[in-house]
Protein backbone atom coordinates (compact mmCIF):
# COMPACT_ATOMS: atom_id res chain seq x y z
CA UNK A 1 -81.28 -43.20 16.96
CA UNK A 2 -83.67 -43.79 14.16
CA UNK A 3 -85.33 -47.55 14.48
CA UNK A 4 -84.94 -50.52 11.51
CA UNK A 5 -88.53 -49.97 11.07
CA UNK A 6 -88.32 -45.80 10.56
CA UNK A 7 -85.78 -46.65 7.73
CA UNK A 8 -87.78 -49.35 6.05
CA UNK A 9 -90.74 -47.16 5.43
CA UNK A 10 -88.19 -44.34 4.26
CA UNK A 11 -86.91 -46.74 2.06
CA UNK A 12 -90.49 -48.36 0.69
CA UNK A 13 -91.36 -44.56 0.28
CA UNK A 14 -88.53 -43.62 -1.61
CA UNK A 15 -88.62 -46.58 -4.26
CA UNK A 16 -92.54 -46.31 -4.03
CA UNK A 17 -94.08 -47.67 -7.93
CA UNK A 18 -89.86 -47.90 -9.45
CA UNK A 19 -89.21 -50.92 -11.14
CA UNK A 20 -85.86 -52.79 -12.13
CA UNK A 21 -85.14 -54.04 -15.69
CA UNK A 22 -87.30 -57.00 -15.10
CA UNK A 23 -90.08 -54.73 -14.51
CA UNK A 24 -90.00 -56.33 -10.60
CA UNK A 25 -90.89 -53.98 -7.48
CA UNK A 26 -87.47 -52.29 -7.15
CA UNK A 27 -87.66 -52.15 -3.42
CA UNK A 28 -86.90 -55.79 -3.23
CA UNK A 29 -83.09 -54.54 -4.20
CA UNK A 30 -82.43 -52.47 -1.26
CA UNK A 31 -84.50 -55.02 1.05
CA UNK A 32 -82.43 -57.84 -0.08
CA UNK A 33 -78.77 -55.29 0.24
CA UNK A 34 -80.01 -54.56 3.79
CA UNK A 35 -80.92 -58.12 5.16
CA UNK A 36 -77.58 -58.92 3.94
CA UNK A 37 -75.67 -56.82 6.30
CA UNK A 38 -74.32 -58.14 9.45
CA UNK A 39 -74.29 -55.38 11.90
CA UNK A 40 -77.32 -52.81 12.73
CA UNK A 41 -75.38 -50.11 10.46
CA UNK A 42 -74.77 -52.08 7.44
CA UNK A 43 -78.67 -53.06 7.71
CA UNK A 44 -79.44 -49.59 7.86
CA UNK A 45 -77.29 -48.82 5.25
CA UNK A 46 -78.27 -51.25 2.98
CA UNK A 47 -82.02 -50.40 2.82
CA UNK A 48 -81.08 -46.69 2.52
CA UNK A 49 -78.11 -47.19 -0.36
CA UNK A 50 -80.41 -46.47 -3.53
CA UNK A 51 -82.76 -43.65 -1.70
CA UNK A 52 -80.60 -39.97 -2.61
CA UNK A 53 -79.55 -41.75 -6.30
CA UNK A 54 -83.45 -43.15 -6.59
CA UNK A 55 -85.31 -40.58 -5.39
CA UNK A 56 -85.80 -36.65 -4.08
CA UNK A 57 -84.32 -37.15 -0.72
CA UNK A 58 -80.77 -35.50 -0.18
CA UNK A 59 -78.67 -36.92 2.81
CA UNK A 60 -79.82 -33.54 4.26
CA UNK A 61 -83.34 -34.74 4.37
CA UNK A 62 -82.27 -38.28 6.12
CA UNK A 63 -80.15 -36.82 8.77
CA UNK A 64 -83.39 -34.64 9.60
CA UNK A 65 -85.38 -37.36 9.65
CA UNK A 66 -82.92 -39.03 12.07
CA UNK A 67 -80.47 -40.89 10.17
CA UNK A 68 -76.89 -41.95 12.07
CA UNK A 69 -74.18 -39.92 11.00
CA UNK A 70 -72.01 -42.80 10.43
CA UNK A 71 -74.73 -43.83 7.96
CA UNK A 72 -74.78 -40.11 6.28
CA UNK A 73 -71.01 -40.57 5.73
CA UNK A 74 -71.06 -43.98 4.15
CA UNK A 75 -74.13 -42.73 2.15
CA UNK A 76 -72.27 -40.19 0.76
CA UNK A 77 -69.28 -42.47 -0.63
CA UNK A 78 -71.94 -45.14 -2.24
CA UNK A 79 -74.09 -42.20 -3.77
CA UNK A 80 -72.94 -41.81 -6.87
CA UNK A 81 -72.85 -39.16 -8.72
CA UNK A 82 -72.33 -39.84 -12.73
CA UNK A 83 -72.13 -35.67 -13.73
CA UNK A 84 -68.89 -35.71 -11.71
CA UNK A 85 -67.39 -39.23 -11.57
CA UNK A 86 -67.39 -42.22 -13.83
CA UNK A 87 -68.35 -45.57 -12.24
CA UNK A 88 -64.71 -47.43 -11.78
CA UNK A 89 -63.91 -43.45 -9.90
CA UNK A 90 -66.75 -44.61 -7.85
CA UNK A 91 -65.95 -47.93 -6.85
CA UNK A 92 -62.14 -47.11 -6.29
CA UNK A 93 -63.18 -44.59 -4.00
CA UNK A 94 -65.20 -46.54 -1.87
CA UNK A 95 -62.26 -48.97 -1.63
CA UNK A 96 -59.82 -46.41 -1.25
CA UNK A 97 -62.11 -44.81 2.12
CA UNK A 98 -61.14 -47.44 4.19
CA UNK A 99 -65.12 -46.98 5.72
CA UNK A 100 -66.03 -50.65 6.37
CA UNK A 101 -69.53 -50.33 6.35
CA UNK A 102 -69.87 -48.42 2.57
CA UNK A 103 -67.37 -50.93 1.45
CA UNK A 104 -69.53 -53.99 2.79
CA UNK A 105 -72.72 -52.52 1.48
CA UNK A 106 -71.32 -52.09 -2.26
CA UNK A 107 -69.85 -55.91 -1.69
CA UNK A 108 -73.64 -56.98 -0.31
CA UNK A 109 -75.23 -54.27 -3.58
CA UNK A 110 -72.93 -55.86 -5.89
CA UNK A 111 -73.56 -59.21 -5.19
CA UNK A 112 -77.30 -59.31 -5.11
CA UNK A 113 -77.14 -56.86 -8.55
CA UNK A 114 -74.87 -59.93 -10.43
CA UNK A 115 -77.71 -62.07 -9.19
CA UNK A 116 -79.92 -60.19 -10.94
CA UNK A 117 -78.09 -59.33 -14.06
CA UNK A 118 -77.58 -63.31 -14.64
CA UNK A 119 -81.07 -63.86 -13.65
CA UNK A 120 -82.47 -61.22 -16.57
CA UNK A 121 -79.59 -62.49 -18.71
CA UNK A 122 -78.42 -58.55 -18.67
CA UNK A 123 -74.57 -59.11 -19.63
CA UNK A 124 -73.54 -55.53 -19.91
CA UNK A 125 -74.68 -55.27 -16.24
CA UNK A 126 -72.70 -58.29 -15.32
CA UNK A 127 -69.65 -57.14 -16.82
CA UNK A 128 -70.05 -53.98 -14.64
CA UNK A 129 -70.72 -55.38 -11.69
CA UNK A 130 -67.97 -58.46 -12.01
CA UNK A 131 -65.19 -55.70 -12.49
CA UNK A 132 -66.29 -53.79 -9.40
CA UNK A 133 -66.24 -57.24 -7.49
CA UNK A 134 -62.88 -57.80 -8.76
CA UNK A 135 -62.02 -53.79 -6.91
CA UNK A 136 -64.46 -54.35 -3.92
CA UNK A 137 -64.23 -58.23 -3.08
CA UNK A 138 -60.78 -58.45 -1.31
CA UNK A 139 -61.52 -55.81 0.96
CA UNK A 140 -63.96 -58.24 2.78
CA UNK A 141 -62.49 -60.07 5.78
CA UNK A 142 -64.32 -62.72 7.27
């Protein structure tokens, strides 16, 4: 079972010099998505969430480097991958997999990336992100 801190310096080595569209540390994203999760797997997830879209690791690479399996799988439904599916195909099937923890991650990703597209007054980004709330959101049960 790989540790919290294993997967935080996979994560800070994965986003290593990226920057958002504020030109701030991009890490801070996936930090931020992981601290929001409330179990150890949604934390896990969290950090992880950007690293095979952001970077050269495949899920291959994180299950070698010890990576859950539960975490693989909900990596693979919030990897997306835009040469095959558009983004609202994306969302809907994260929705549509019924796995809790990818659909709690995208809620916690979503949320923190409207916070940042009001923030950097980025309104296409908003738009974006307030439709896939609108898909994601009543999925969450308290």
């Amino acid at each position: 079972m790989i540790s919290i801190e294993d997967v935080i310096r996979i994560t800070i080595e994965a986003h290593e010099g990226q920057k958002d569209l504020d030109g701030k540390p991009e890490i801070l994203h996936p930090l931020a998505v992981g601290l929001a999760g409330t179990n150890r797997e949604e934390v896990i997830t969290g950090f992880l969430h950007g690293v095979v879209e952001d970077s050269k690791l495949t899920l291959s690479d994180l299950r070698k480097k010890g990576v859950d399996e539960d975490v693989i799988i909900a990596l693979k439904l919030l990897t997306h991958d835009k040469s095959k599916i558009t983004y609202e195909e994306y969302i809907k099937g994260i929705a549509l997999s019924g796995n809790s923890t990818a659909i709690h991650v995208k809620y916690n990703d979503l949320r923190n990336n409207l916070q940042r597209g009001l923030a950097g007054n980025h309104m296409k980004q908003v738009r974006k992100h307030e439709a896939a709330l609108r898909i994601i959101e009543p999925l969450i049960k308290d």
